[in-house]
N, C-alpha and C. Protein backbone atom coordinates (compact mmCIF):
# COMPACT_ATOMS: atom_id res chain seq x y z
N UNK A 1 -60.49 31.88 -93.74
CA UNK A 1 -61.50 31.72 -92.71
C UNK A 1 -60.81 31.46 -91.38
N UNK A 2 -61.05 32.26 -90.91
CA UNK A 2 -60.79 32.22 -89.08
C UNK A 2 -61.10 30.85 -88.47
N UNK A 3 -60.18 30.18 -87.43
CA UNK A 3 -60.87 29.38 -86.23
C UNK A 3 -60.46 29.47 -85.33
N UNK A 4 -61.01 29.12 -84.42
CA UNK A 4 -60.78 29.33 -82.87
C UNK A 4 -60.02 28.00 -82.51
N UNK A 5 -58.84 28.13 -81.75
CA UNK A 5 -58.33 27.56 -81.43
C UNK A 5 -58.62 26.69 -79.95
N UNK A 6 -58.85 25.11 -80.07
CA UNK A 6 -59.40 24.69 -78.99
C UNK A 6 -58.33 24.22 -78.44
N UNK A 7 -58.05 24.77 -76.74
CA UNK A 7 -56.51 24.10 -76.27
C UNK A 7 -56.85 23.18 -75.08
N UNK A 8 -58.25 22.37 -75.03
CA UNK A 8 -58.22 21.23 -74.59
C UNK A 8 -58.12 19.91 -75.44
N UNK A 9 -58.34 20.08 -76.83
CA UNK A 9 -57.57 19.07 -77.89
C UNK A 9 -57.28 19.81 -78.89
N UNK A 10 -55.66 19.60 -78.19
CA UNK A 10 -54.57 20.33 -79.25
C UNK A 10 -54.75 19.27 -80.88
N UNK A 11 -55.11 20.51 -81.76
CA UNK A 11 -54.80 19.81 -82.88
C UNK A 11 -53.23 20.82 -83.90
N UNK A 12 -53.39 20.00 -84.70
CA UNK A 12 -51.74 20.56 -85.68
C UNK A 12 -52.46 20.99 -86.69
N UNK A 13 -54.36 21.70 -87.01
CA UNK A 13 -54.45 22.21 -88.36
C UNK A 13 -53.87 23.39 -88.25
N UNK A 14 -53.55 23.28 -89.15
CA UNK A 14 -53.00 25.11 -90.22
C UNK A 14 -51.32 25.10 -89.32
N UNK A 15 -51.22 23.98 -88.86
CA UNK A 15 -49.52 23.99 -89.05
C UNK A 15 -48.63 22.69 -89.64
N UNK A 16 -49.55 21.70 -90.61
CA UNK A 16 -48.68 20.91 -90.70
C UNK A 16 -47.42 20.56 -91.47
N UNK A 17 -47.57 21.97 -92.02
CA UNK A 17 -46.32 21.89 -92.89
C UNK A 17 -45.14 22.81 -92.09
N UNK A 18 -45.19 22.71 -90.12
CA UNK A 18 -44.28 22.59 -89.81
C UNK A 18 -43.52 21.60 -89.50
N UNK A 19 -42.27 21.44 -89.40
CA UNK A 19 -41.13 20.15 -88.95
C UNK A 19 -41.71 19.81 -87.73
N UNK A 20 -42.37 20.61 -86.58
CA UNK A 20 -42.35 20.52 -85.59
C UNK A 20 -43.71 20.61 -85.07
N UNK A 21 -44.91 20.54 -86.18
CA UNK A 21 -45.97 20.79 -85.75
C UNK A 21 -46.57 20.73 -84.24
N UNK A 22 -46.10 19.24 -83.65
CA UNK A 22 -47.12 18.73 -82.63
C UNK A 22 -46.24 20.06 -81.39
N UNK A 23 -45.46 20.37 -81.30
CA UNK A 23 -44.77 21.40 -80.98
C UNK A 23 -45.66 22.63 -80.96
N UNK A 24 -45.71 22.81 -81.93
CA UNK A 24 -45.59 24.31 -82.14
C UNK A 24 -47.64 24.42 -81.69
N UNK A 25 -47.96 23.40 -81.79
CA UNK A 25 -49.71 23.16 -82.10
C UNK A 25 -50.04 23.48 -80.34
N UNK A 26 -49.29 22.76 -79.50
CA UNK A 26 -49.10 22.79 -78.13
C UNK A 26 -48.95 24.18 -77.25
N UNK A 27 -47.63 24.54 -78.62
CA UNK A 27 -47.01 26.09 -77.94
C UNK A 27 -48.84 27.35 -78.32
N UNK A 28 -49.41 26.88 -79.30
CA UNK A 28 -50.78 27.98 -79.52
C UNK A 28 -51.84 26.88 -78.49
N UNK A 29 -51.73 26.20 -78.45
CA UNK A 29 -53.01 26.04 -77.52
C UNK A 29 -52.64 26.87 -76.26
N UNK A 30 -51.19 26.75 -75.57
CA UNK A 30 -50.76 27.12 -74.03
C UNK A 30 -51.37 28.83 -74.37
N UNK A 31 -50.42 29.44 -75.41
CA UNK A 31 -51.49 31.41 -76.13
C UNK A 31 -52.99 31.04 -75.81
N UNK A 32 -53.44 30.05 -76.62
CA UNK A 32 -54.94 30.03 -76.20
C UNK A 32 -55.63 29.98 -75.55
N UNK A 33 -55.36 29.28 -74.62
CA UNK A 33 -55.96 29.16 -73.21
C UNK A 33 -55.25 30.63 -71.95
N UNK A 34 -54.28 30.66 -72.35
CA UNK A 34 -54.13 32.02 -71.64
C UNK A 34 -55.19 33.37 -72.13
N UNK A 35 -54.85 33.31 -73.05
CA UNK A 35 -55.93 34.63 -73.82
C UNK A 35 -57.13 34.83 -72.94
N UNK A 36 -57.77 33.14 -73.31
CA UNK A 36 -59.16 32.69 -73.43
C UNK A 36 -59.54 33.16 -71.62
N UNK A 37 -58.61 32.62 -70.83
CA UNK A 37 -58.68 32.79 -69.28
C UNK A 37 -58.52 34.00 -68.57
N UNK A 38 -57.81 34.74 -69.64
CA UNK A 38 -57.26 36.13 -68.69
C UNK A 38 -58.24 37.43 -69.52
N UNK A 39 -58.78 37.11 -70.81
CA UNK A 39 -59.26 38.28 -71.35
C UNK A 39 -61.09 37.68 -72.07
N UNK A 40 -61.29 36.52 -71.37
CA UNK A 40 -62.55 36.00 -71.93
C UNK A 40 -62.68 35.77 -73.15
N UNK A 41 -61.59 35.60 -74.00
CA UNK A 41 -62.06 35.86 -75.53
C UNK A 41 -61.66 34.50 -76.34
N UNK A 42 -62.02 34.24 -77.02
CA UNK A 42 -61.60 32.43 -77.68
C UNK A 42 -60.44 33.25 -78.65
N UNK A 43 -60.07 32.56 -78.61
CA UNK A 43 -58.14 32.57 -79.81
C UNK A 43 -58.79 32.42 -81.00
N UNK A 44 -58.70 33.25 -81.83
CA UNK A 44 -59.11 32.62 -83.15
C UNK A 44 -57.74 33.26 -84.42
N UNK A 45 -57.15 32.03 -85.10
CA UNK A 45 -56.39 32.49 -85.97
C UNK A 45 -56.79 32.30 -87.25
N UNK A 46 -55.97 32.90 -88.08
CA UNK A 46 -56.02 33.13 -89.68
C UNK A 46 -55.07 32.60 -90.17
N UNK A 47 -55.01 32.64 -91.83
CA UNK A 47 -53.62 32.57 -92.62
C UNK A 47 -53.09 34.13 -92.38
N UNK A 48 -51.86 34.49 -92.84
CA UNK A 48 -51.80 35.68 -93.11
C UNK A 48 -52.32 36.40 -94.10
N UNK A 49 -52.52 35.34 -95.44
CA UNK A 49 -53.23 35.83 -96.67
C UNK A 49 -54.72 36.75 -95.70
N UNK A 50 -54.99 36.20 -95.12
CA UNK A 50 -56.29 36.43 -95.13
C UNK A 50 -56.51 37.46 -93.40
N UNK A 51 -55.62 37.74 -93.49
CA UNK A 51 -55.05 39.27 -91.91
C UNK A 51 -53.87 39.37 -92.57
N UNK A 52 -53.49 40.14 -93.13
CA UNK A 52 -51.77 40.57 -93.59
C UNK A 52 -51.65 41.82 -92.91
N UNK A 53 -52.51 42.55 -92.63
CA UNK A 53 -52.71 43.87 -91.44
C UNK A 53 -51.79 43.34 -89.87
N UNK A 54 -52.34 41.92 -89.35
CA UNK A 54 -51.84 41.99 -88.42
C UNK A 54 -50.27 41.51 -88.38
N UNK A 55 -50.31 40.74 -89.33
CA UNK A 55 -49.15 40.09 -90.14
C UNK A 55 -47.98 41.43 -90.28
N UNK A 56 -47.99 42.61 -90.96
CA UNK A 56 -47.52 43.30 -91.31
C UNK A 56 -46.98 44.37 -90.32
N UNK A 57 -48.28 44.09 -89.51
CA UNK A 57 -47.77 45.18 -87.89
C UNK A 57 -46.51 44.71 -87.21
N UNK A 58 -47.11 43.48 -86.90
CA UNK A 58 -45.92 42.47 -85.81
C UNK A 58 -44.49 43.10 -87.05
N UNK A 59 -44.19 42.81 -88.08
CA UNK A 59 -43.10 42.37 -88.57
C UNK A 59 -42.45 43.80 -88.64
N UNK A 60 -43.54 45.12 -88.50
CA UNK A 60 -43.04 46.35 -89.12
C UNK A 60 -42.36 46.89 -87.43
N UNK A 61 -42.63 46.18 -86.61
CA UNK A 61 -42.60 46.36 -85.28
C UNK A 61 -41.17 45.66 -84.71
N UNK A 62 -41.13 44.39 -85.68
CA UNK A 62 -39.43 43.96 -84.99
C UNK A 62 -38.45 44.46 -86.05
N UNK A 63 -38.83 44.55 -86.99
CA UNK A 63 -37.71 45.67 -88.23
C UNK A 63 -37.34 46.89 -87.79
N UNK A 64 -38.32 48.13 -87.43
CA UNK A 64 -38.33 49.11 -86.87
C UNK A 64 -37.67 49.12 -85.47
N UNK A 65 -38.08 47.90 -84.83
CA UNK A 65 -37.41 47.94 -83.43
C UNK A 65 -35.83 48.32 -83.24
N UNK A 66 -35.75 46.17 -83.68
CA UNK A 66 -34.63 45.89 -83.43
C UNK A 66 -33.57 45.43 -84.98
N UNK A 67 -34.33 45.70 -86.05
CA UNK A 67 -33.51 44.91 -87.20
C UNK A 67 -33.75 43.63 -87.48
N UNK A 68 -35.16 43.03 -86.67
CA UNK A 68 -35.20 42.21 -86.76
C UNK A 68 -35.94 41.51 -88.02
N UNK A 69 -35.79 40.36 -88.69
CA UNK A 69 -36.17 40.08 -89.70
C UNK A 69 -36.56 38.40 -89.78
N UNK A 70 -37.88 38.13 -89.50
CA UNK A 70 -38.09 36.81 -88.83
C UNK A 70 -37.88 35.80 -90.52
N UNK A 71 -36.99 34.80 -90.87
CA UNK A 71 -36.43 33.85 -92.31
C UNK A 71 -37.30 32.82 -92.30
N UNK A 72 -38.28 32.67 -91.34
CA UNK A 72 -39.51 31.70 -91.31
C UNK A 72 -40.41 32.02 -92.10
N UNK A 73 -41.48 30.81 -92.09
CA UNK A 73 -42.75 31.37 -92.98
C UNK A 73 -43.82 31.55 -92.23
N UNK A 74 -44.29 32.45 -92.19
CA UNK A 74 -45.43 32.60 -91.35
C UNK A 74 -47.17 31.97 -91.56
N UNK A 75 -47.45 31.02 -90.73
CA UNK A 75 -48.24 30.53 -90.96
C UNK A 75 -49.67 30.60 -90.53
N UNK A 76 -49.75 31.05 -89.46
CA UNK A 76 -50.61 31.82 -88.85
C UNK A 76 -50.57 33.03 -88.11
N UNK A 77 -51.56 33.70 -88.20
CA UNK A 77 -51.77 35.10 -87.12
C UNK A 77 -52.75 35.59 -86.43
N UNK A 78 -52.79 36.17 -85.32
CA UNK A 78 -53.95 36.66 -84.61
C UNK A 78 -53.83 37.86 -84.48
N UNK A 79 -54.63 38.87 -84.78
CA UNK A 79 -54.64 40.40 -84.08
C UNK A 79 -55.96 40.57 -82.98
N UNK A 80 -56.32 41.17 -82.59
CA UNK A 80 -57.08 41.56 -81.71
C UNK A 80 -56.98 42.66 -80.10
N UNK A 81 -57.99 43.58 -80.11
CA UNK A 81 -57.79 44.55 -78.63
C UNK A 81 -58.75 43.86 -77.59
N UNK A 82 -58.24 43.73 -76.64
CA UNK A 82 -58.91 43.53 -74.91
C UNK A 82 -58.53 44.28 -74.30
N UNK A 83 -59.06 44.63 -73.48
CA UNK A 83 -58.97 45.59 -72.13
C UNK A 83 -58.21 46.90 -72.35
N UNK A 84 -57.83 47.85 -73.77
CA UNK A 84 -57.34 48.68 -74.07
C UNK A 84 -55.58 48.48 -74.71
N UNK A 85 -55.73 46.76 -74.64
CA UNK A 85 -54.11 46.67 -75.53
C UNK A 85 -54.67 45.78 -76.62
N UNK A 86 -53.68 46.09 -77.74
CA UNK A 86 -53.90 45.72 -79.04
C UNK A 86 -52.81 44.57 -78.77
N UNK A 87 -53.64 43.44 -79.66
CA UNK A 87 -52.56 42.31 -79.32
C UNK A 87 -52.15 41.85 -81.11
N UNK A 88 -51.15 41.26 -81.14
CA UNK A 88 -50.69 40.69 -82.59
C UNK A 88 -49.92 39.58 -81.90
N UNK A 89 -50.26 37.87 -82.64
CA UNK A 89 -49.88 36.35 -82.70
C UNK A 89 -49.51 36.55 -84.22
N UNK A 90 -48.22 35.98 -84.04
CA UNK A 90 -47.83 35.63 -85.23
C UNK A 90 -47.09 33.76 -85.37
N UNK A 91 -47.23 32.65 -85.76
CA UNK A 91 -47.18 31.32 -85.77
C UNK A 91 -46.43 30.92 -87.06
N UNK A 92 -44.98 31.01 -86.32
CA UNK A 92 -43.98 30.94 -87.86
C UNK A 92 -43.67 28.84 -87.86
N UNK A 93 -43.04 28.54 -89.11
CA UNK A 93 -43.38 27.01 -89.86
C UNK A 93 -41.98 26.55 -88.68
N UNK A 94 -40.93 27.48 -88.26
CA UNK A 94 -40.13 27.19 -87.23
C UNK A 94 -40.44 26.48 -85.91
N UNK A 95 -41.41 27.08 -85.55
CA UNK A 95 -41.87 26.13 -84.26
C UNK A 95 -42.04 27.95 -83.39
N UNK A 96 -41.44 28.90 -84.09
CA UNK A 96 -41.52 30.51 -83.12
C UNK A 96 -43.10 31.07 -83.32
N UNK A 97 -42.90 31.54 -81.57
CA UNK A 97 -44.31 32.32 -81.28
C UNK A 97 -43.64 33.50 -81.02
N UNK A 98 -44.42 34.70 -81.51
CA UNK A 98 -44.01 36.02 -81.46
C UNK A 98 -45.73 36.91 -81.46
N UNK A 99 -45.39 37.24 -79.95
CA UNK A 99 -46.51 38.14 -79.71
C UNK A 99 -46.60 39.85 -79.44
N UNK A 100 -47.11 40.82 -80.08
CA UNK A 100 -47.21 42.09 -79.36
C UNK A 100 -48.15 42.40 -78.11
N UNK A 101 -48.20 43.35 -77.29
CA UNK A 101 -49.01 43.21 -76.72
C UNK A 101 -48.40 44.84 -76.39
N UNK A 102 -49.62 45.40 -76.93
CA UNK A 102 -49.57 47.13 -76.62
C UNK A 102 -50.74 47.92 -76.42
N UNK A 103 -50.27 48.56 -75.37
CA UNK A 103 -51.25 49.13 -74.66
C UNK A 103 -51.42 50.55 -75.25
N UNK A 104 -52.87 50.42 -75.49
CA UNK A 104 -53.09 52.29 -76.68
C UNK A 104 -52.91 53.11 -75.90
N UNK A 105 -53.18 53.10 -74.49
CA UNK A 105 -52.87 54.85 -73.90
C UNK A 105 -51.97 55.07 -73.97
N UNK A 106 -51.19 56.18 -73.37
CA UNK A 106 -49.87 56.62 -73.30
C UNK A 106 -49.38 56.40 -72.31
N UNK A 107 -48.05 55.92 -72.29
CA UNK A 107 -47.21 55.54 -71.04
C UNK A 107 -48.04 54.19 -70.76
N UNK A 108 -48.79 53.34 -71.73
CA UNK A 108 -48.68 52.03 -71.02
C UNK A 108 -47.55 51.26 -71.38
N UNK A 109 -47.57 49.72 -71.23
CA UNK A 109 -47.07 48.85 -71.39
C UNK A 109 -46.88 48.27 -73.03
N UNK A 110 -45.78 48.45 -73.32
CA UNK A 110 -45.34 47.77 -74.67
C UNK A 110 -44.70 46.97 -75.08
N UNK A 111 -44.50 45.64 -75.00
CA UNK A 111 -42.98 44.49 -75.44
C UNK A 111 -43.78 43.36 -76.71
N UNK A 112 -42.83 43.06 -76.63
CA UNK A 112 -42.56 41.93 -78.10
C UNK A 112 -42.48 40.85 -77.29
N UNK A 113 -42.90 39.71 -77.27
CA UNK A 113 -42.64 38.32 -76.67
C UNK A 113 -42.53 37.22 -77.76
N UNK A 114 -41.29 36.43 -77.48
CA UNK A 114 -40.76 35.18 -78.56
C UNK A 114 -40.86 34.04 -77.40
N UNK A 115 -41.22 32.99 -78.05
CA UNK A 115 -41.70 31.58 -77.56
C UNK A 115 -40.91 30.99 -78.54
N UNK A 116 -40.21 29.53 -78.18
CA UNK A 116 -39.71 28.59 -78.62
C UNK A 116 -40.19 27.44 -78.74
N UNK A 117 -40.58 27.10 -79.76
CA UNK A 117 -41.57 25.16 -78.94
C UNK A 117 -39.96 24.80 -78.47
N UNK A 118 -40.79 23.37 -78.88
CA UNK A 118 -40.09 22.33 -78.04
C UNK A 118 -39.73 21.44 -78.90
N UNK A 119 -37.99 21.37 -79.19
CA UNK A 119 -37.29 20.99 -79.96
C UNK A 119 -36.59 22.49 -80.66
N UNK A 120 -37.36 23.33 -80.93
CA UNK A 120 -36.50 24.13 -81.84
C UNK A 120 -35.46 24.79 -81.57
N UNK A 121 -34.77 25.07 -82.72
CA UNK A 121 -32.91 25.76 -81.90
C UNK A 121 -33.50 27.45 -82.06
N UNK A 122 -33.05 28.09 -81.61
CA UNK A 122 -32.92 29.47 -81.57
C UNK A 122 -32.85 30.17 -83.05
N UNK A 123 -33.29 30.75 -83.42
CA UNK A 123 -33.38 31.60 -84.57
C UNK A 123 -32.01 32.31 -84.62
N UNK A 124 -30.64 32.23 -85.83
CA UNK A 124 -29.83 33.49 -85.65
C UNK A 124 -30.86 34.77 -85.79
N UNK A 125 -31.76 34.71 -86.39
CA UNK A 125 -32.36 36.27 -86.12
C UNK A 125 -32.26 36.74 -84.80
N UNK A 126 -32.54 35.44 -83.97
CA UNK A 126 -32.75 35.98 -82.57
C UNK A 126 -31.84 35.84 -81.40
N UNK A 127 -30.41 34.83 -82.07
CA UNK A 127 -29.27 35.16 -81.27
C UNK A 127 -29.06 35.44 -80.26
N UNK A 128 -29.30 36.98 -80.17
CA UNK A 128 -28.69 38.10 -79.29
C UNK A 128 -29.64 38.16 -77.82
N UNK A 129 -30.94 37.39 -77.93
CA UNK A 129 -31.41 36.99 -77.26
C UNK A 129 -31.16 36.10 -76.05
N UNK A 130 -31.51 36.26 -74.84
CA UNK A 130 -31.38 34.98 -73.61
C UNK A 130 -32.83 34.60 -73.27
N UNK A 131 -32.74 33.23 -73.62
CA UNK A 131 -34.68 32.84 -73.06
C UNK A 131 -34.56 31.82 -72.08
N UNK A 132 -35.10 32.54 -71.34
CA UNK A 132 -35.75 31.44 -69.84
C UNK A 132 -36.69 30.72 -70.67
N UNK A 133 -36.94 29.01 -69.37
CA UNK A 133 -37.42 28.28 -69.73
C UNK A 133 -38.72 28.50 -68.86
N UNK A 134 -39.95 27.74 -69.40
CA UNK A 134 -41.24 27.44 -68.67
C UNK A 134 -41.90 26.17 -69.17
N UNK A 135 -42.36 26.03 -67.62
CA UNK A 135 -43.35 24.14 -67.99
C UNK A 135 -44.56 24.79 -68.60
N UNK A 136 -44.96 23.64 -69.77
CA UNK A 136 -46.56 24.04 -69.77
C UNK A 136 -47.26 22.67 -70.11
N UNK A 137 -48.12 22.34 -69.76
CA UNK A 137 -48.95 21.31 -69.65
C UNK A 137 -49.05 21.29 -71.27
N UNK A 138 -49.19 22.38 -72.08
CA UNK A 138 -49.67 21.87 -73.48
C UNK A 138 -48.59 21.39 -73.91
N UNK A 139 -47.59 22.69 -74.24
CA UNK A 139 -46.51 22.71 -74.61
C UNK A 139 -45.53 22.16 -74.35
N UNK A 140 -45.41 21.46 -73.33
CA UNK A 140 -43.91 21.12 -72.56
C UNK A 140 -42.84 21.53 -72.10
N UNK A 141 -41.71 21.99 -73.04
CA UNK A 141 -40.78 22.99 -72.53
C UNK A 141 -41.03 24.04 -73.19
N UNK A 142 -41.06 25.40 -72.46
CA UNK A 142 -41.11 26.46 -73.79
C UNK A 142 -40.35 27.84 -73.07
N UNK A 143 -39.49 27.97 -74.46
CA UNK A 143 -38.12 29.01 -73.94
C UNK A 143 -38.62 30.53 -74.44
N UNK A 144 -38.55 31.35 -73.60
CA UNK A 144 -39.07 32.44 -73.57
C UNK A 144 -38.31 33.86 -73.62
N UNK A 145 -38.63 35.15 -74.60
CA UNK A 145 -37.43 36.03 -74.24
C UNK A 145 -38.66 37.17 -74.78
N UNK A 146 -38.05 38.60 -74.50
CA UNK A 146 -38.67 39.79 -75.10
C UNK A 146 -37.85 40.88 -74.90
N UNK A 147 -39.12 41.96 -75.46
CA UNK A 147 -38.12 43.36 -75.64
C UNK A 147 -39.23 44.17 -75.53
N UNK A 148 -39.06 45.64 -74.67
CA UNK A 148 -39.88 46.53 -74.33
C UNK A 148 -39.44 47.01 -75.80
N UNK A 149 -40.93 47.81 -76.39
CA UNK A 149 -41.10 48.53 -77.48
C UNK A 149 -41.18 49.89 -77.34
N UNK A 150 -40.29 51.07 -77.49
CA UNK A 150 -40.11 52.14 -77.34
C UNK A 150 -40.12 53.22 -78.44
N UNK A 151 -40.72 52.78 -79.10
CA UNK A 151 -41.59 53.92 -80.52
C UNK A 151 -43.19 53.45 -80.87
N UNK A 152 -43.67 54.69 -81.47
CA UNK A 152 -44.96 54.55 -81.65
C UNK A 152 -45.17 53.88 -82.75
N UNK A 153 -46.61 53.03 -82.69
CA UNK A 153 -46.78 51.47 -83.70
C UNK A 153 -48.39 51.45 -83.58
């Protein structure tokens, strides 16, 4: 069963069996309230049991990309389209946010975006990566990196 994520009281359900919950609970409210502000739509996540579609996209999307292979457990996910881009949230037990955000026409806009809460070390999956930092009122510190997506998905 789906809920909408409320990011004026951050809560830690459906992550507390991360190390880093109050973290990572912060890092989806800051997704949520962006979503919610820029595309009108309330955040609502799942288990993956219960969306493995969107679950399966995101992951077939950083394998295919880059080789990438996220060693976390994935604990929550969001799919959903606004304004003509298909979006995929994926909420690994690490404290990592990993978002798609692709635009269906042709020649739009396509990248992968990774979020770090606050506390967590860098994924070797993700190594090869450099992430800038950003303040966020929910979140606190949150380290940021991506990759334009250049095949069809």
């Amino acid at each position: 069963m789906s809920s909408i994520v409320d990011f004026v009281t951050v809560s830690t359900a459906g992550l507390d069996s991360s190390p880093i919950a109050e973290a990572l609970a912060g890092l989806r409210a800051n997704e949520a309230r962006y979503i919610t502000n820029k595309y009108g739509s309330p955040f609502a996540v799942s288990t993956p049991d219960e969306d493995p579609a969107t679950l399966r996209w995101v992951t077939d999307i950083l394998r295919e990309e880059r080789g990438i292979v996220i060693a976390s457990p994935a604990l929550e996910v969001n799919g959903f389209e606004a304004d003509g881009i298909r979006f995929g949230y994926v909420f690994y037990a690490s404290g990592l946010a990993i978002n798609v955000m692709y635009t269906l026409a042709d020649e739009g806009k396509r990248a992968v975006g990774f979020k770090l809460s606050l506390g967590m070390e860098i994924p070797e999956e993700l190594s090869a990566f450099k992430f800038a930092r950003q303040r966020s009122k929910l979140a606190g510190e949150i380290r940021g990196s991506y990759f334009v997506i250049k095949g069809e998905h």
